[in-house]
C-alpha atoms as a PDB file:
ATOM      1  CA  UNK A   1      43.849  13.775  97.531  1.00  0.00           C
ATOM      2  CA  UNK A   2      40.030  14.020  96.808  1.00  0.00           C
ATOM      3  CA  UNK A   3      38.288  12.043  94.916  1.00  0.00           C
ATOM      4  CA  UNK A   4      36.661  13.637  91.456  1.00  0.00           C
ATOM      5  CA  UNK A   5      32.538  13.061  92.140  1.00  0.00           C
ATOM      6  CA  UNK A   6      31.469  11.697  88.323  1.00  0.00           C
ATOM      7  CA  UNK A   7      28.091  13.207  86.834  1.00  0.00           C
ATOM      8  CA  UNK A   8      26.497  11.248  84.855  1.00  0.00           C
ATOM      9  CA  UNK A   9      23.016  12.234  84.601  1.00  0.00           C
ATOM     10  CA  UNK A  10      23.822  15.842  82.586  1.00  0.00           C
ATOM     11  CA  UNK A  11      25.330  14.570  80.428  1.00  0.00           C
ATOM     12  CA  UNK A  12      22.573  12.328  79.582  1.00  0.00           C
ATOM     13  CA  UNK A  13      19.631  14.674  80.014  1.00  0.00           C
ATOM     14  CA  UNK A  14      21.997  17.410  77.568  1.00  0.00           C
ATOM     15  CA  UNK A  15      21.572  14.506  74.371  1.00  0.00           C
ATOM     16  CA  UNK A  16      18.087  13.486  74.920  1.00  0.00           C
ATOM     17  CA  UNK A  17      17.514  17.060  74.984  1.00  0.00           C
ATOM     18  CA  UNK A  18      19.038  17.773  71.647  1.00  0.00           C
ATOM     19  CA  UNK A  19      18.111  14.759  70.277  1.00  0.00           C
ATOM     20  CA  UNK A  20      14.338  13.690  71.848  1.00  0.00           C
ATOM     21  CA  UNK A  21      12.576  13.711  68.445  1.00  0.00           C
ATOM     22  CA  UNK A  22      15.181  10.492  67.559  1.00  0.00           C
ATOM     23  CA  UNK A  23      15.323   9.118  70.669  1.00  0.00           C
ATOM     24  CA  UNK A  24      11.696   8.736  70.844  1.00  0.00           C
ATOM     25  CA  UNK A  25      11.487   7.315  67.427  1.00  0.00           C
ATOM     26  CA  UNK A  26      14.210   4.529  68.198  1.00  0.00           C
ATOM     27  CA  UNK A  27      12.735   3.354  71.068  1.00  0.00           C
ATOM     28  CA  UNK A  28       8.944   4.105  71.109  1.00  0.00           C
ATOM     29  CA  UNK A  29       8.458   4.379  67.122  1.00  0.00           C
ATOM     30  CA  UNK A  30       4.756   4.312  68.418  1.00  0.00           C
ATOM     31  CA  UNK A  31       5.055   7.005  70.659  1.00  0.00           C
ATOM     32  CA  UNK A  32       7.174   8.859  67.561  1.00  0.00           C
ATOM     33  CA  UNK A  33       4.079   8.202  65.167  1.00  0.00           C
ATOM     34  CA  UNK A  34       1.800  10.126  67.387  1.00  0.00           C
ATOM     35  CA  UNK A  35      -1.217   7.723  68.433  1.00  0.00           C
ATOM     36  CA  UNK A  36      -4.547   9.246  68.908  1.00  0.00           C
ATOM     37  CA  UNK A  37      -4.718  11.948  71.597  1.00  0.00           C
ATOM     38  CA  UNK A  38      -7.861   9.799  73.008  1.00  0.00           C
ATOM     39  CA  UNK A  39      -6.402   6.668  73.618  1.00  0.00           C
ATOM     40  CA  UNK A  40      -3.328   8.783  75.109  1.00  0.00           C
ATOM     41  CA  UNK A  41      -5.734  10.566  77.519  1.00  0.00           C
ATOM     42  CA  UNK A  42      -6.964   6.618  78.934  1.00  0.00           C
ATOM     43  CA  UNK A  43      -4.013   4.905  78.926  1.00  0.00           C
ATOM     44  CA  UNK A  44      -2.956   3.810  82.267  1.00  0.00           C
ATOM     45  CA  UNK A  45       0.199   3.637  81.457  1.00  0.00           C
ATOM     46  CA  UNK A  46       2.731   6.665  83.019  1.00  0.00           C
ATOM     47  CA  UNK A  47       4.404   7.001  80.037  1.00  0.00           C
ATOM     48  CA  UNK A  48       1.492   8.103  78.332  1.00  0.00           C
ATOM     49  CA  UNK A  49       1.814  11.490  79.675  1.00  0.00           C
ATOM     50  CA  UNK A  50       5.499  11.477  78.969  1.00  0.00           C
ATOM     51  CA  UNK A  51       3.969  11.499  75.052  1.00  0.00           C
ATOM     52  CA  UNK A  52       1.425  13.840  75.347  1.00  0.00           C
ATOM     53  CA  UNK A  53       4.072  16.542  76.908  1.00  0.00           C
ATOM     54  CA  UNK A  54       6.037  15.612  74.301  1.00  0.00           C
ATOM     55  CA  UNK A  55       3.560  16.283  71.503  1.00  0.00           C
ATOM     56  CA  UNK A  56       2.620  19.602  72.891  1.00  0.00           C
ATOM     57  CA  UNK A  57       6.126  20.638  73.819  1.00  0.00           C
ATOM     58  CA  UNK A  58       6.590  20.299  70.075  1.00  0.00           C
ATOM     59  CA  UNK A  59       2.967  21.994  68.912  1.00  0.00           C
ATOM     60  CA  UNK A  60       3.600  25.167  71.282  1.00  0.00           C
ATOM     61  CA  UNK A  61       6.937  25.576  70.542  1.00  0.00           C
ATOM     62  CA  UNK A  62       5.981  29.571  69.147  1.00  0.00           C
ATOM     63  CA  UNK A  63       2.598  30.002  71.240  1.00  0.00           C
ATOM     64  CA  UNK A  64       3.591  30.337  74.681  1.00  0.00           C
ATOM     65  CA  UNK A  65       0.368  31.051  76.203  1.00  0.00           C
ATOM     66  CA  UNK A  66      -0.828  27.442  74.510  1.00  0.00           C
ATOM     67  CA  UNK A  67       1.607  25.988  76.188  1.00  0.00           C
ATOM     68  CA  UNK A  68       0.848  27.254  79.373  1.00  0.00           C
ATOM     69  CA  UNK A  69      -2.418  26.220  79.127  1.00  0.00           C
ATOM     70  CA  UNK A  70      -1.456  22.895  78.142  1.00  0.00           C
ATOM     71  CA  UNK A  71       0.967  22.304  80.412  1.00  0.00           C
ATOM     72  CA  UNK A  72      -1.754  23.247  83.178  1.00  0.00           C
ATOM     73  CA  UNK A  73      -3.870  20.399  81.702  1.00  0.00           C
ATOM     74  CA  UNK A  74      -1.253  17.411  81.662  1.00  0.00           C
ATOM     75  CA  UNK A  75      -0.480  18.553  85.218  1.00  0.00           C
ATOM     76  CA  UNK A  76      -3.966  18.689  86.396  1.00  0.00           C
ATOM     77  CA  UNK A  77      -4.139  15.206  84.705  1.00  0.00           C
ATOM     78  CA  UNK A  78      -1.368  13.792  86.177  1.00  0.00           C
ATOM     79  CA  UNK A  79      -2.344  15.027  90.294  1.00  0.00           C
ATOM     80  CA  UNK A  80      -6.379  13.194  88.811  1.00  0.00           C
ATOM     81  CA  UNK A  81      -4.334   9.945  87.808  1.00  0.00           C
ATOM     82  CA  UNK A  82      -4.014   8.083  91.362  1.00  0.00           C
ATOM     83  CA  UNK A  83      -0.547   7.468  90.474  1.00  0.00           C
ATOM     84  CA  UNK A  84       1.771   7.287  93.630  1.00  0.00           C
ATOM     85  CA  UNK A  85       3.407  10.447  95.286  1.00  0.00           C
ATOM     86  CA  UNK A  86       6.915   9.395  93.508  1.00  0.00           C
ATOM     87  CA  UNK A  87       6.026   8.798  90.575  1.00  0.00           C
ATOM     88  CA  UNK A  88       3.471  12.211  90.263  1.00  0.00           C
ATOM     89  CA  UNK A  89       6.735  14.043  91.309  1.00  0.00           C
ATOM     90  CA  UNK A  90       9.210  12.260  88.688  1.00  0.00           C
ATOM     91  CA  UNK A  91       6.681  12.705  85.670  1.00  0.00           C
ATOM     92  CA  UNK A  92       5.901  16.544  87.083  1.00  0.00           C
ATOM     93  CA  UNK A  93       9.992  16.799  86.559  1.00  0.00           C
ATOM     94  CA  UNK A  94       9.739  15.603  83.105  1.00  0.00           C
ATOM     95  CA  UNK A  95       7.081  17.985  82.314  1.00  0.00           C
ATOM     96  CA  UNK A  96       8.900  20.841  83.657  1.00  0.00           C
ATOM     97  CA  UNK A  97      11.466  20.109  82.167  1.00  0.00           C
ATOM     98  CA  UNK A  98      10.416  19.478  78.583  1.00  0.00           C
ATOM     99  CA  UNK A  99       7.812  22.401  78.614  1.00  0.00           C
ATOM    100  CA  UNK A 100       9.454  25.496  79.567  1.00  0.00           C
ATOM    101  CA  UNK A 101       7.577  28.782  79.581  1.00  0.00           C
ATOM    102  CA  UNK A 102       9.013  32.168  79.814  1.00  0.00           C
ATOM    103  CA  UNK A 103       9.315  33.879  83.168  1.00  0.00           C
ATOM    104  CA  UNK A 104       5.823  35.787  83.385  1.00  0.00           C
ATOM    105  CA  UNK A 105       4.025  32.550  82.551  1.00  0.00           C
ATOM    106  CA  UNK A 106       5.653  30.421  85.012  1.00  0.00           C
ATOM    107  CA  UNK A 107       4.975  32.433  87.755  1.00  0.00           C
ATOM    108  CA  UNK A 108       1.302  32.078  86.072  1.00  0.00           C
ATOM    109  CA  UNK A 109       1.661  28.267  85.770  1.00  0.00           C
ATOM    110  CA  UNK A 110       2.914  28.114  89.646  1.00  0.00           C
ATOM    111  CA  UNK A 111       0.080  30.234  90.918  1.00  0.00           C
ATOM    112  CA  UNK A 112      -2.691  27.711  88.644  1.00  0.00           C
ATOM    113  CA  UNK A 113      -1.085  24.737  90.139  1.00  0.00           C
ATOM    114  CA  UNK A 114      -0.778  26.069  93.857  1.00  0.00           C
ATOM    115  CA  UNK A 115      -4.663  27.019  93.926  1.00  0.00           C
ATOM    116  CA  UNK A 116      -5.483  23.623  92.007  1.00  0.00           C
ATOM    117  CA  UNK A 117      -3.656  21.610  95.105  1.00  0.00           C
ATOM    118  CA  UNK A 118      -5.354  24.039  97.898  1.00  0.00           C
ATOM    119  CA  UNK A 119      -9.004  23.339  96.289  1.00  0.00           C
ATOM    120  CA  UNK A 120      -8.715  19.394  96.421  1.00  0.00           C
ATOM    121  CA  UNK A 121      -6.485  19.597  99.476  1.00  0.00           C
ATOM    122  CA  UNK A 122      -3.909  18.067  97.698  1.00  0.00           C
ATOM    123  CA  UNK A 123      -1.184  19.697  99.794  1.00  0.00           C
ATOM    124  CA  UNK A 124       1.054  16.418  99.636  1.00  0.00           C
ATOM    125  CA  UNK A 125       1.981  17.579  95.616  1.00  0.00           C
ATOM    126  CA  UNK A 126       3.893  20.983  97.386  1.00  0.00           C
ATOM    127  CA  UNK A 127       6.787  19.352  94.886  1.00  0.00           C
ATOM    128  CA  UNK A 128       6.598  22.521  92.871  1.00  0.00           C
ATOM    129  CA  UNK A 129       8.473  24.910  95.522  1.00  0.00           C
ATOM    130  CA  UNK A 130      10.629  21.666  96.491  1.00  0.00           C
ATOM    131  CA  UNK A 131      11.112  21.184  93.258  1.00  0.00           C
ATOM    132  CA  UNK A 132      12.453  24.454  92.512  1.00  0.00           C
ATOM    133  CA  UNK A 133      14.916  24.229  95.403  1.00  0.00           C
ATOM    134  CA  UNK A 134      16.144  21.331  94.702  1.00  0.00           C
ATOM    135  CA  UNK A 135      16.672  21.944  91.672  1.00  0.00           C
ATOM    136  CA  UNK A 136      18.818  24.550  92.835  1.00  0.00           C
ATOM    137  CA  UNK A 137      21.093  22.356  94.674  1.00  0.00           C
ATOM    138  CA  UNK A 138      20.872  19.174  93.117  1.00  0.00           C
ATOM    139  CA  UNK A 139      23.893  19.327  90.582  1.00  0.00           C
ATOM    140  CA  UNK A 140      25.909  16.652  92.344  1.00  0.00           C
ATOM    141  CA  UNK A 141      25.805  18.464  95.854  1.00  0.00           C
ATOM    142  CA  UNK A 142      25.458  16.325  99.092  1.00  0.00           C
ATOM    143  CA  UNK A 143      22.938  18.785 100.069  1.00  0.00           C
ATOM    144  CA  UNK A 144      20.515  17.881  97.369  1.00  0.00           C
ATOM    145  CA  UNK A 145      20.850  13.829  98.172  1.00  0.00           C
ATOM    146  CA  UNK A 146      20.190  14.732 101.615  1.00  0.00           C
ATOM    147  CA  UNK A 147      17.179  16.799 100.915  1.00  0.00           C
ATOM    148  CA  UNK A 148      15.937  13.920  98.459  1.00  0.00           C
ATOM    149  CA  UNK A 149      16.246  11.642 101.520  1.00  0.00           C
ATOM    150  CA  UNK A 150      14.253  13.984 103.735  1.00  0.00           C
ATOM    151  CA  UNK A 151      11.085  14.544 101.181  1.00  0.00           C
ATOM    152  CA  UNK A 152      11.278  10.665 101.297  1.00  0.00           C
ATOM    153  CA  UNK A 153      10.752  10.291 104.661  1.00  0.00           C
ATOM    154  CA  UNK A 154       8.249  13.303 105.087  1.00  0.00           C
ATOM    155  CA  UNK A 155       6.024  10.762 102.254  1.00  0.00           C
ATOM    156  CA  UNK A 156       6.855   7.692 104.170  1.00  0.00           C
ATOM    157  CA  UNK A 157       5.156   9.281 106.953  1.00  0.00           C
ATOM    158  CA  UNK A 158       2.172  10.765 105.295  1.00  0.00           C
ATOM    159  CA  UNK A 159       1.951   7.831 103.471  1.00  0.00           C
ATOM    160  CA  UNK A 160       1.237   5.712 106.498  1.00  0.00           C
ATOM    161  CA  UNK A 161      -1.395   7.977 107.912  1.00  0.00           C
ATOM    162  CA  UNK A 162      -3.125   8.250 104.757  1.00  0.00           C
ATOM    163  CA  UNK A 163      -3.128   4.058 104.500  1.00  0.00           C
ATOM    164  CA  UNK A 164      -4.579   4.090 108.021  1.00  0.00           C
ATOM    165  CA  UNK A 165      -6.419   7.408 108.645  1.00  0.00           C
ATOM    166  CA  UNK A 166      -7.566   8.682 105.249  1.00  0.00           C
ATOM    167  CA  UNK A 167      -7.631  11.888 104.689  1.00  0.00           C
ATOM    168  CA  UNK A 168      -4.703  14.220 106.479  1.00  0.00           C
ATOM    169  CA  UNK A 169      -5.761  17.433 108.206  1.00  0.00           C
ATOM    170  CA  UNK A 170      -3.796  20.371 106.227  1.00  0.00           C
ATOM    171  CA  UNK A 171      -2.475  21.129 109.692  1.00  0.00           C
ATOM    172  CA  UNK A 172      -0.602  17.375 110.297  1.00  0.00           C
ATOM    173  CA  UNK A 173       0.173  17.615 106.274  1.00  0.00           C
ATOM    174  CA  UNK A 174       2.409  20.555 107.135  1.00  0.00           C
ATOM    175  CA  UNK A 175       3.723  19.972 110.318  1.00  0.00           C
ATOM    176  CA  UNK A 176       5.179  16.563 108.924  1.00  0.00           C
ATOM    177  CA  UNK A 177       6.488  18.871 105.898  1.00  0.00           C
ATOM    178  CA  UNK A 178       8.325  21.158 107.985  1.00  0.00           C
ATOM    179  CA  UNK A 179      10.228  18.345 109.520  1.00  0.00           C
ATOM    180  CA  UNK A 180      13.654  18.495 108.880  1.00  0.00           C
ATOM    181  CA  UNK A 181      15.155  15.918 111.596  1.00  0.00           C
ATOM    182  CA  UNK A 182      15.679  12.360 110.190  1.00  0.00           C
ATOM    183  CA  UNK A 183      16.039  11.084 113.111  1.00  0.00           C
ATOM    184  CA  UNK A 184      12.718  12.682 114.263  1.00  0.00           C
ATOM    185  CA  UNK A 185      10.834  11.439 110.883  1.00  0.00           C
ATOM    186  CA  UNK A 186      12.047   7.807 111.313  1.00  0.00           C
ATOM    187  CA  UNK A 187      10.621   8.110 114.689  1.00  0.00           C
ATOM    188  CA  UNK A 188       7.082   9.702 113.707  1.00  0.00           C
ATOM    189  CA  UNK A 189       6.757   6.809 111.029  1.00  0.00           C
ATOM    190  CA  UNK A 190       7.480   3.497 113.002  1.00  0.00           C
ATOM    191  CA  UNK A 191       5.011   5.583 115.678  1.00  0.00           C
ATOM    192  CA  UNK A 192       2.154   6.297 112.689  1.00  0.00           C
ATOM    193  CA  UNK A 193       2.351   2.046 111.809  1.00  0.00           C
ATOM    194  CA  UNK A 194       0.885   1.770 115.272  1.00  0.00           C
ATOM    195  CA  UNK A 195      -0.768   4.401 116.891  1.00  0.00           C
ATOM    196  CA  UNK A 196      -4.155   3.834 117.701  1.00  0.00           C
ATOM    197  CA  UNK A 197      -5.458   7.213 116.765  1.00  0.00           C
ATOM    198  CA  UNK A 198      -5.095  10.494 114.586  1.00  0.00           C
ATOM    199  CA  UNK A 199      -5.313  12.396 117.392  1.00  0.00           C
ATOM    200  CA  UNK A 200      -2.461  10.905 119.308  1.00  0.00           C
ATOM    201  CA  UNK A 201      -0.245  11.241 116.688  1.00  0.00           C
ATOM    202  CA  UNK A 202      -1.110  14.704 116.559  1.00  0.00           C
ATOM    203  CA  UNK A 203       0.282  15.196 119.997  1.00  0.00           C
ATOM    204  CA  UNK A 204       3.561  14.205 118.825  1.00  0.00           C
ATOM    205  CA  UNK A 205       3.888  16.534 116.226  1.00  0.00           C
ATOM    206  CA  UNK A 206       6.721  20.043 117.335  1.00  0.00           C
ATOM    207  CA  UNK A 207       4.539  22.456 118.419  1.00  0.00           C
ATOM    208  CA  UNK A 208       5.003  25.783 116.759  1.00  0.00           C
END
């Protein structure tokens, strides 16, 4: 007999949906009250953008090309805010999520966002088309766990480099990215604590 797999995140996300006005006002009455935009746009605090998508979620709600404008500015704001690669990804979700645009625009939004990443060489945010995938997979399936686990380790490895190298070449960016062995990324990472150089690390990388 198998075993019934329990959801219990949809149901969830389905009531704070419907009900996100409320929730906010039970437990962030200041967030509810609307502070002032300013001290919203300085806050270090992560939940601070959480409000302001919010907020504009609700003020574009019949002006969909405000909203995609707006939405382009709290995500160009949020890859600025030197937050960690998790937690840019998890708030990115929320504002995704919360500020939906019709078809033609989010192509528009997706096409911004790439070319903002590709100027800065921010090629480590790529959660947008990961995003969308998994997304696409992620209702419960072991597929989108696994896939979780394997952008994990892709970061863990970057990560590392970064700490010790500084800025990634696009080229080792990707290669790690288009790793798909586990077993191959746990490898890469405990080698990327210790290598001595960029360049030898490099040479370890699949060759295309």
């Amino acid at each position: 007999m198998t075993e019934q797999s329990t959801d219990y995140d949809s149901p969830w996300k389905e009531i704070i949906e419907l009900y996100f006005d409320k929730f906010l006002e039970f437990f962030f009455p200041l967030a509810y009250y609307e502070p002032s935009w300013s001290s919203l746009e300085t806050s270090k605090n992560p939940f601070a953008i959480v409000v302001m998508a919010h907020l504009k979620s609700k003020a574009t709600k019949r002006n969909p090309e405000n909203r995609l404008q707006w939405k382009l500015s709290l995500v160009r704001m949020l890859l600025e805010s030197g937050l960690s690669r998790q937690d840019i990804r998890q708030l990115f979700r929320f504002i995704d999520w919360i500020m939906v645009l019709p078809e033609n625009l989010a192509i528009n939004f997706k096409t911004e966002i790439r070319s903002y990443e590709e100027a800065r060489k921010m090629r480590y945010v790529t959660s947008i088309e990961r995003l969308a995938k998994q997304e696409g997979i992620e209702e419960g399936l072991e597929e989108g766990r696994q896939l979780g686990v394997l952008q994990t380790s892709q970061d863990s490895v970057i990560e590392v480099l970064e700490t010790r190298f500084g800025e990634l070449p696009t080229s080792i960016i990707d290669a790690v990215n288009n790793i798909n062995d586990l077993s191959v990324l746990k490898t890469l990472h405990k080698r990327a604590i210790s290598i001595p150089s960029l360049s030898e690390f490099e040479q370890l990388l699949p060759q295309n």
